[in-house]
Protein backbone atom coordinates (compact mmCIF):
# COMPACT_ATOMS: atom_id res chain seq x y z
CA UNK A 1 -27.95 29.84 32.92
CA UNK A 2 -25.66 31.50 30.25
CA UNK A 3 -23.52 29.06 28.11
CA UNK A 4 -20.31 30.12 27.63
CA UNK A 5 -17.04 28.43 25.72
CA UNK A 6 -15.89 28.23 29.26
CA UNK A 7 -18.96 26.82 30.86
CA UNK A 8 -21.60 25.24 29.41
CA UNK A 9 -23.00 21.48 30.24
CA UNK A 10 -19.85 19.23 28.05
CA UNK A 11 -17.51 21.50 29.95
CA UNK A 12 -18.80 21.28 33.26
CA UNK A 13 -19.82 17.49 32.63
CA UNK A 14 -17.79 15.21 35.27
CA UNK A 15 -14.77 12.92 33.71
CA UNK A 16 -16.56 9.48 33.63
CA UNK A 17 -19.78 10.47 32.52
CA UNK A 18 -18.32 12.88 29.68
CA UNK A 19 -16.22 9.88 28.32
CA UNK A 20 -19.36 7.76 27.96
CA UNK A 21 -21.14 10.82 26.36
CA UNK A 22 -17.89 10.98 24.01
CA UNK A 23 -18.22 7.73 23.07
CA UNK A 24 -21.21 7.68 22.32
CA UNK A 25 -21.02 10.98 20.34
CA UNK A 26 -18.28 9.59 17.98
CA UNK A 27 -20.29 6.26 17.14
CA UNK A 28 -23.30 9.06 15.93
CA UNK A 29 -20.92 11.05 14.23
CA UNK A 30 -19.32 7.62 12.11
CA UNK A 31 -23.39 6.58 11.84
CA UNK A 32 -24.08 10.07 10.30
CA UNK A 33 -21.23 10.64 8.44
CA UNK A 34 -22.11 7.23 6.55
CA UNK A 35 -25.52 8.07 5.66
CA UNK A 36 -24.82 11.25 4.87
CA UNK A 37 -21.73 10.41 2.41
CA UNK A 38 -24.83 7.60 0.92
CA UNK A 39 -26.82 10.45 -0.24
CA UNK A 40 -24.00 12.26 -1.81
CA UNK A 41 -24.52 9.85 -4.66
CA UNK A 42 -28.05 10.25 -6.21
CA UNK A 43 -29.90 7.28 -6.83
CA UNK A 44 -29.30 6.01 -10.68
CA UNK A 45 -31.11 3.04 -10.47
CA UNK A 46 -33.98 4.13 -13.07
CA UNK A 47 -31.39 5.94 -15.13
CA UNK A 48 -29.98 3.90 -17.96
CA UNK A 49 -31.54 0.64 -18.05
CA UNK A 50 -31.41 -0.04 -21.29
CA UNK A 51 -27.83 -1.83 -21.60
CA UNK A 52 -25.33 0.48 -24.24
CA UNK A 53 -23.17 -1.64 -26.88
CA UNK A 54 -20.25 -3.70 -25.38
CA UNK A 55 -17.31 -1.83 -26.77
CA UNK A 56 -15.16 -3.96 -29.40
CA UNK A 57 -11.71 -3.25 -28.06
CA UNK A 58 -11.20 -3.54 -23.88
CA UNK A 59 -8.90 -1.84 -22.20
CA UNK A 60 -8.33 -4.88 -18.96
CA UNK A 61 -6.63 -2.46 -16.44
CA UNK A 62 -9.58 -0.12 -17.38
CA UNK A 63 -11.49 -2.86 -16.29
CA UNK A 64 -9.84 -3.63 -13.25
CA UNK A 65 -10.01 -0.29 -12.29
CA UNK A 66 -13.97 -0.41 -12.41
CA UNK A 67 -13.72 -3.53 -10.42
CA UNK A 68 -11.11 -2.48 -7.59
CA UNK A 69 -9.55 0.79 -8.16
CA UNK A 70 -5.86 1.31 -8.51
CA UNK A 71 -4.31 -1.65 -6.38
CA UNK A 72 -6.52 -3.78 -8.46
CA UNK A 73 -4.39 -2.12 -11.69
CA UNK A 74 -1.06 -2.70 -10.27
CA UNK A 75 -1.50 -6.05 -9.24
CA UNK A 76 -2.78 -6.70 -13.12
CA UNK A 77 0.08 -4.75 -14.40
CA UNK A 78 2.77 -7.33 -11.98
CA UNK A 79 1.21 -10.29 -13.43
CA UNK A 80 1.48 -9.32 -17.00
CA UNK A 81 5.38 -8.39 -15.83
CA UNK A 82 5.80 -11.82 -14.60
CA UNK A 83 3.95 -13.67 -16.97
CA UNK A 84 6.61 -12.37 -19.51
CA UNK A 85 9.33 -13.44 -17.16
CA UNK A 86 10.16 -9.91 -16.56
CA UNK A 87 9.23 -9.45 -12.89
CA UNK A 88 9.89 -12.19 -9.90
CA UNK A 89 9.28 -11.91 -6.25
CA UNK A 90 11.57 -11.21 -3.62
CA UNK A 91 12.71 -12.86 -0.47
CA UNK A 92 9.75 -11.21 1.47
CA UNK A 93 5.81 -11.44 0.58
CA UNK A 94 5.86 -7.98 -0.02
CA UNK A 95 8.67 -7.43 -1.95
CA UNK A 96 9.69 -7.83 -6.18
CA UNK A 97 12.41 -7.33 -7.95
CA UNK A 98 12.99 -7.34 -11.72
CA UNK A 99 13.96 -10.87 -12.94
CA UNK A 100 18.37 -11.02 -13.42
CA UNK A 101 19.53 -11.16 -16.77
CA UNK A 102 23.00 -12.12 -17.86
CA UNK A 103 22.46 -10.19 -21.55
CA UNK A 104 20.22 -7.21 -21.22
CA UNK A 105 19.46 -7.26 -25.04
CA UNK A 106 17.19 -10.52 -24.14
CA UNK A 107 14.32 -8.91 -22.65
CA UNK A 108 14.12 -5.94 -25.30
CA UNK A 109 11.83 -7.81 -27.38
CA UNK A 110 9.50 -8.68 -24.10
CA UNK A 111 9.75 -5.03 -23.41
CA UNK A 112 8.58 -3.92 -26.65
CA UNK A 113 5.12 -6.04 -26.41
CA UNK A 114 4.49 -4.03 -23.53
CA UNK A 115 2.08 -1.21 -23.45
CA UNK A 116 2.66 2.18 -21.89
CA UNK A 117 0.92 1.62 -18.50
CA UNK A 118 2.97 -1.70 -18.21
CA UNK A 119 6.45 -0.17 -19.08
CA UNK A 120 5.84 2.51 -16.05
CA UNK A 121 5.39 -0.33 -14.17
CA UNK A 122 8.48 -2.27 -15.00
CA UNK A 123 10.69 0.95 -14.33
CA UNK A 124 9.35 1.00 -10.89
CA UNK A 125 11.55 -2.02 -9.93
CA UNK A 126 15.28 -2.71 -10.06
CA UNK A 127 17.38 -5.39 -11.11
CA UNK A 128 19.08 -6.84 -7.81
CA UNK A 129 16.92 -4.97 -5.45
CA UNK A 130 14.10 -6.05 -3.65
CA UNK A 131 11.22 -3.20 -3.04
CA UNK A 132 7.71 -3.52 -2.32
CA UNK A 133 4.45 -2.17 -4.84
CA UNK A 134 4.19 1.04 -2.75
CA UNK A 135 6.62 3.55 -5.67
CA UNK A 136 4.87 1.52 -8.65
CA UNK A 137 1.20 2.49 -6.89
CA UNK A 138 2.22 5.86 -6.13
CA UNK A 139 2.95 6.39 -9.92
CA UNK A 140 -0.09 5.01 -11.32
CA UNK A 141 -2.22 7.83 -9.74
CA UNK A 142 -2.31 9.73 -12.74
CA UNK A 143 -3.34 6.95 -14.97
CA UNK A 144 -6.31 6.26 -11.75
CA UNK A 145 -7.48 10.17 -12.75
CA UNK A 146 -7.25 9.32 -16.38
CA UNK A 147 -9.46 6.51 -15.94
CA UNK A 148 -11.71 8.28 -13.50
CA UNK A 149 -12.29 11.10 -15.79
CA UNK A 150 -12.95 8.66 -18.68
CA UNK A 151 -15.74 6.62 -16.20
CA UNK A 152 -17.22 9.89 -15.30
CA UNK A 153 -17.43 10.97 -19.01
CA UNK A 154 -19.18 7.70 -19.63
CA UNK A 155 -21.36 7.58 -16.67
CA UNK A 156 -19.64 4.84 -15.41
CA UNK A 157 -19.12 6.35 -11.93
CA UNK A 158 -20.35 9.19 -10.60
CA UNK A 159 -19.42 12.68 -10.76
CA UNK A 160 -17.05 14.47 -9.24
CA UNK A 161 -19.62 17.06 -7.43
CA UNK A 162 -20.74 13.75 -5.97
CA UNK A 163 -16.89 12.32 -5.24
CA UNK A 164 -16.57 16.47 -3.73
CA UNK A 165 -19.76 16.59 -1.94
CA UNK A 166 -19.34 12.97 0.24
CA UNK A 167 -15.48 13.90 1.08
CA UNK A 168 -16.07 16.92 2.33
CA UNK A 169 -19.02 15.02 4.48
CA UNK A 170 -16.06 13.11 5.82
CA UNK A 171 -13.69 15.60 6.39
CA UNK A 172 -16.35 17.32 8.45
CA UNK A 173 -17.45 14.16 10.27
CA UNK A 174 -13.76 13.77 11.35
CA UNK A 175 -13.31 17.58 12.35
CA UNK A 176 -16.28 17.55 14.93
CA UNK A 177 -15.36 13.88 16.06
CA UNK A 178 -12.10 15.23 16.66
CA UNK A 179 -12.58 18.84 17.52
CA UNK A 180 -14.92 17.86 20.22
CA UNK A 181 -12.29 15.89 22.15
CA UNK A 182 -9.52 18.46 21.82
CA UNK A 183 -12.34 20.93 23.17
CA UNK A 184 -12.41 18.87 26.20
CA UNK A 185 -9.13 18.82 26.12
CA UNK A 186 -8.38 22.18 26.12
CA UNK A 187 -10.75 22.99 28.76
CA UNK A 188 -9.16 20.57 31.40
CA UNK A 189 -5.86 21.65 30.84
CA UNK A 190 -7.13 25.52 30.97
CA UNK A 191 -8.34 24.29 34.38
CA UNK A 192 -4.96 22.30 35.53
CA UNK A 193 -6.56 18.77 35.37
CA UNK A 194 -3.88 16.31 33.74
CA UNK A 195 -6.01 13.13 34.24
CA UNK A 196 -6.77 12.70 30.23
CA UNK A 197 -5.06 10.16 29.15
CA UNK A 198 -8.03 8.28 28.63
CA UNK A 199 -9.74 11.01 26.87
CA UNK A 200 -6.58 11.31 24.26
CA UNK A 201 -6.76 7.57 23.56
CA UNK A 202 -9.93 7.67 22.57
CA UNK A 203 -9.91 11.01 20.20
CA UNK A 204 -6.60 9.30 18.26
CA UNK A 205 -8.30 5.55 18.33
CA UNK A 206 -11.77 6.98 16.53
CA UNK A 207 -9.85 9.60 15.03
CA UNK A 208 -7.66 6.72 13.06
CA UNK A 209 -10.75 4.61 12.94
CA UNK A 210 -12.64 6.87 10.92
CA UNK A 211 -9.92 8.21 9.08
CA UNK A 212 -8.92 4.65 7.91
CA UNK A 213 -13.09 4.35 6.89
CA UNK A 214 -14.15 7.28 5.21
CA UNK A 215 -10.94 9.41 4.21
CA UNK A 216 -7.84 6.98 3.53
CA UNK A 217 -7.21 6.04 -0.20
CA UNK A 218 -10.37 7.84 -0.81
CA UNK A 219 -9.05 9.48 -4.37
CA UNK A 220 -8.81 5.54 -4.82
CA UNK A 221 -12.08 4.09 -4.12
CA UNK A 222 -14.91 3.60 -7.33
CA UNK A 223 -18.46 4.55 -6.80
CA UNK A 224 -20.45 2.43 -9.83
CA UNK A 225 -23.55 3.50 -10.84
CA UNK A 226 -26.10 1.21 -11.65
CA UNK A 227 -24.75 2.04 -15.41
CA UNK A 228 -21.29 0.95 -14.62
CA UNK A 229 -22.62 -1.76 -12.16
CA UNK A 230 -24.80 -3.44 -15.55
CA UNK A 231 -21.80 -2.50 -17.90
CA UNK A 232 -19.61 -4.84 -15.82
CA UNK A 233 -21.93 -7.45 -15.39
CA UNK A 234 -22.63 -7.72 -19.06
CA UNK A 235 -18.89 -7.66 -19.83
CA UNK A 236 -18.26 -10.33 -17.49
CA UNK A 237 -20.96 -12.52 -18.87
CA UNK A 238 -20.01 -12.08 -22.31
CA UNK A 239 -16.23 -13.29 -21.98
CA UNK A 240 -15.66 -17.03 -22.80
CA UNK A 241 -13.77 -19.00 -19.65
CA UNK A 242 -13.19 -21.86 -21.05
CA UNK A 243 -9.58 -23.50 -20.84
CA UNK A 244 -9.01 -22.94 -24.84
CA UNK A 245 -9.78 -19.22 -24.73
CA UNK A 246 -8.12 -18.46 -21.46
CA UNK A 247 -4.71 -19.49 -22.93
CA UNK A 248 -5.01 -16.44 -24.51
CA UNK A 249 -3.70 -13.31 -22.90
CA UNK A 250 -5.77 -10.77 -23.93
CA UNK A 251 -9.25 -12.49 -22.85
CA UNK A 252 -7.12 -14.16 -19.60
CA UNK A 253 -6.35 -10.72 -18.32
CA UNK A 254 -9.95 -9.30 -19.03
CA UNK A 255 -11.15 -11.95 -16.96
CA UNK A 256 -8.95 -11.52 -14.41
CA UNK A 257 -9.18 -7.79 -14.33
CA UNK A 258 -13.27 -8.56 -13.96
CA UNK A 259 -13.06 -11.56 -11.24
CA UNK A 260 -14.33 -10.65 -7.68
CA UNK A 261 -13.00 -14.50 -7.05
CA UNK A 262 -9.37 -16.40 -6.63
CA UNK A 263 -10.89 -19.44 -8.19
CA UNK A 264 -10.10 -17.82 -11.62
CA UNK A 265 -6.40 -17.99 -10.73
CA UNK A 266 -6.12 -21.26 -10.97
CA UNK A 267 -7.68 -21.96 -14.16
CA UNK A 268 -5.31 -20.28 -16.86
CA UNK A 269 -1.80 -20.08 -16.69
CA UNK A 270 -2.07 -16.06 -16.68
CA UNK A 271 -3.68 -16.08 -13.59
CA UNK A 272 -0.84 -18.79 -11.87
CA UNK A 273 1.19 -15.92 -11.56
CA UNK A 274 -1.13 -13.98 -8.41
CA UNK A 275 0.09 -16.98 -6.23
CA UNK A 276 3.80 -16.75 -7.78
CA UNK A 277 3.40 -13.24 -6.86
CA UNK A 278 1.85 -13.81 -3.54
CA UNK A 279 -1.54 -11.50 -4.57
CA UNK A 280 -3.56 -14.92 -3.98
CA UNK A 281 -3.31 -17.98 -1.53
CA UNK A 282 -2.93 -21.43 -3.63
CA UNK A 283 -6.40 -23.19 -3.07
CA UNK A 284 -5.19 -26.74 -1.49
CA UNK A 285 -7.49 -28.62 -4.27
CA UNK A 286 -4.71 -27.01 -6.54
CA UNK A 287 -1.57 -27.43 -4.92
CA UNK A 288 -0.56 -30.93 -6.89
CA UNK A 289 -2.17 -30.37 -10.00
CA UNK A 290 -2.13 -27.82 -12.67
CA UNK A 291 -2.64 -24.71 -10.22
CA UNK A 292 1.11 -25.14 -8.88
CA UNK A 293 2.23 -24.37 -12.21
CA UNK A 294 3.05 -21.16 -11.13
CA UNK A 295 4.76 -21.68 -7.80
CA UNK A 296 8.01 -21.19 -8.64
CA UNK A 297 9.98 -18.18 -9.90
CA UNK A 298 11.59 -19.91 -12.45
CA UNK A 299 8.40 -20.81 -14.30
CA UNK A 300 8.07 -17.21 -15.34
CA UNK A 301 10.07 -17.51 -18.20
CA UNK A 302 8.90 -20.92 -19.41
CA UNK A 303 5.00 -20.40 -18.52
CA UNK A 304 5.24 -17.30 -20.92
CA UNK A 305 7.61 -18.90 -23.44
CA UNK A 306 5.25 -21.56 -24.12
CA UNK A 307 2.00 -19.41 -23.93
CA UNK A 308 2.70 -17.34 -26.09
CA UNK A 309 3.05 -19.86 -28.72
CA UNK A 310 -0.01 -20.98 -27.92
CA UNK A 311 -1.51 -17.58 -28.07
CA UNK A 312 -0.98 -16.95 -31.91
CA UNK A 313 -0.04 -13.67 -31.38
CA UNK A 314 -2.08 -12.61 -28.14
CA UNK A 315 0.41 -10.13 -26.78
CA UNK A 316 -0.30 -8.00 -29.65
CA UNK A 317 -3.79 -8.75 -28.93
CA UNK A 318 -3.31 -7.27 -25.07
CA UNK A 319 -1.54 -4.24 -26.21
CA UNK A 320 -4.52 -3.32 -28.43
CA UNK A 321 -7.13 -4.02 -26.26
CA UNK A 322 -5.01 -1.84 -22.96
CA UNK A 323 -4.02 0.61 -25.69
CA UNK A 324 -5.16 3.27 -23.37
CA UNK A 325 -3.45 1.61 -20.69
CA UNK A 326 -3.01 4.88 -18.86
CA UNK A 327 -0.08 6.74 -20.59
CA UNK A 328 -1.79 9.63 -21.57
């Protein structure tokens, strides 16, 4: 028997039967495209071991970066905006606002301990207006390049032959997942069957399925290598976390930045403002002692009034060690 485009056995293959083959065929396909994307990124395991010199100045949205990308940096970048009473929350969980002012001159000294990275931020948001994250993300993605190109430099993450190589394993994991189901399509409409609703459900639903797993935010996502994976380890075992040194900013936000947990939220007043901001649930242990500091948008003001007498100067500190904070 000849196979044609036009006949051959997934053309000729009867409704029920070809939808169990198609399901079956997408799970491979998600399965393969997996592994394969794995190997894209060469094992550096035995590369590196010896641990480099912890750098003297840290950059913490550099470091959050590492940790969690670019939503990881914004969030960061909102809590350093409230902290200075410069940025409250709106009506909605997903929306901020900067904070009202009656004299505009007030918050030019707050602005000017800002660095660069922060100050894009803060013109994201209006005065009077409530707007979600989504404009202040979208214009941090040149400061996520500057930092990827920095990592890669550094060895940090991988390369971008790697980062090339495992998207285009995607992209070609979601072509034949969803080329194969248009073929079908195709076919049965060439041959007046209509019947395919079921067939169209499921191209879109593991179309979207692996579109959401290996291709969205994928310019986003940070692929340590067992250099950057001991870097941050080190890092994060080398800051101090006790109560006297998280009162100040520049060491609060570096271990903030570095924390894979929401218990470190509660424990400095820096890290208060991820439940004023609604980027962390209050633990209940917390709600009636010193972890409610921050539930209320008119501690903003106050919490970093009074911290940053306490901080002898640690807003300077920040700006030095975020100096590259992504303005280049």
């Amino acid at each position: 028997m000849t196979w044609t485009v036009m006949s051959n056995p997934i053309v000729d293959m009867y409704g029920p039967w070809f939808l169990l083959f198609y399901l079956i065929y997408c799970i491979a396909i998600m399965i393969a495209t997996g592994m394969i994307s794995l190997r894209c990124y060469p094992d550096t395991s035995r590369v590196d071991k010896k641990p480099g010199l912890l750098p003297s100045h840290i950059d913490p949205y550099f470091l959050a970066w590492l940790q969690s990308g670019r939503e990881k940096v914004l969030q960061l970048a909102m809590m350093r905006l409230s902290y200075s009473g410069l940025l409250v929350p709106g009506s909605k969980s997903t929306t901020y606002m900067l904070r009202p002012v009656t004299n505009p001159e007030s918050i030019q000294p707050k602005m000017q301990e800002l660095n660069r990275l922060e100050t894009l931020v803060f013109s994201c948001f209006e005065q009077q207006h409530e707007q979600s994250k989504e404009w202040a993300f979208n214009a941090l993605a040149p400061t996520g390049r500057n930092f990827r190109a920095k990592a890669q430099k550094e060895g940090l993450v991988y390369s971008a032959i790697s980062e090339s190589l495992s998207a285009m394993v995607a992209w070609i994991g979601f072509i034949l997942l969803t080329g194969m189901g248009a073929y079908k399509l195709i076919i049965a409409w060439g041959n007046g069957y209509h019947n395919v609703i079921f067939l169209s459900l499921m191209m879109l639903f593991f179309g979207w399925i692996h579109y959401r797993i290996f291709l969205r935010h994928r310019a986003d996502r940070v692929h340590l290598t067992n250099k950057g994976k001991i870097f941050l380890e080190r890092l994060s075992a080398s800051l101090p976390r006790d109560k006297k040194s998280l009162k100040k900013l520049d060491i609060a936000m570096a271990v903030v930045a570095l924390s894979t947990s929401n218990f470190i939220y509660s424990e400095c007043s820096f890290g208060q403002h991820a439940y004023l901001l609604n980027f962390a649930v209050l633990p209940p242990s917390g709600a009636s002692g010193r972890g409610a500091a921050g539930g209320n948008s008119s501690s903003g003001g106050a919490d970093s009034d009074s911290s940053s007498s306490s901080d002898s100067g640690s807003s300077s500190g920040c700006s030095g060690c975020g100096g590259c904070g992504g303005g280049d």
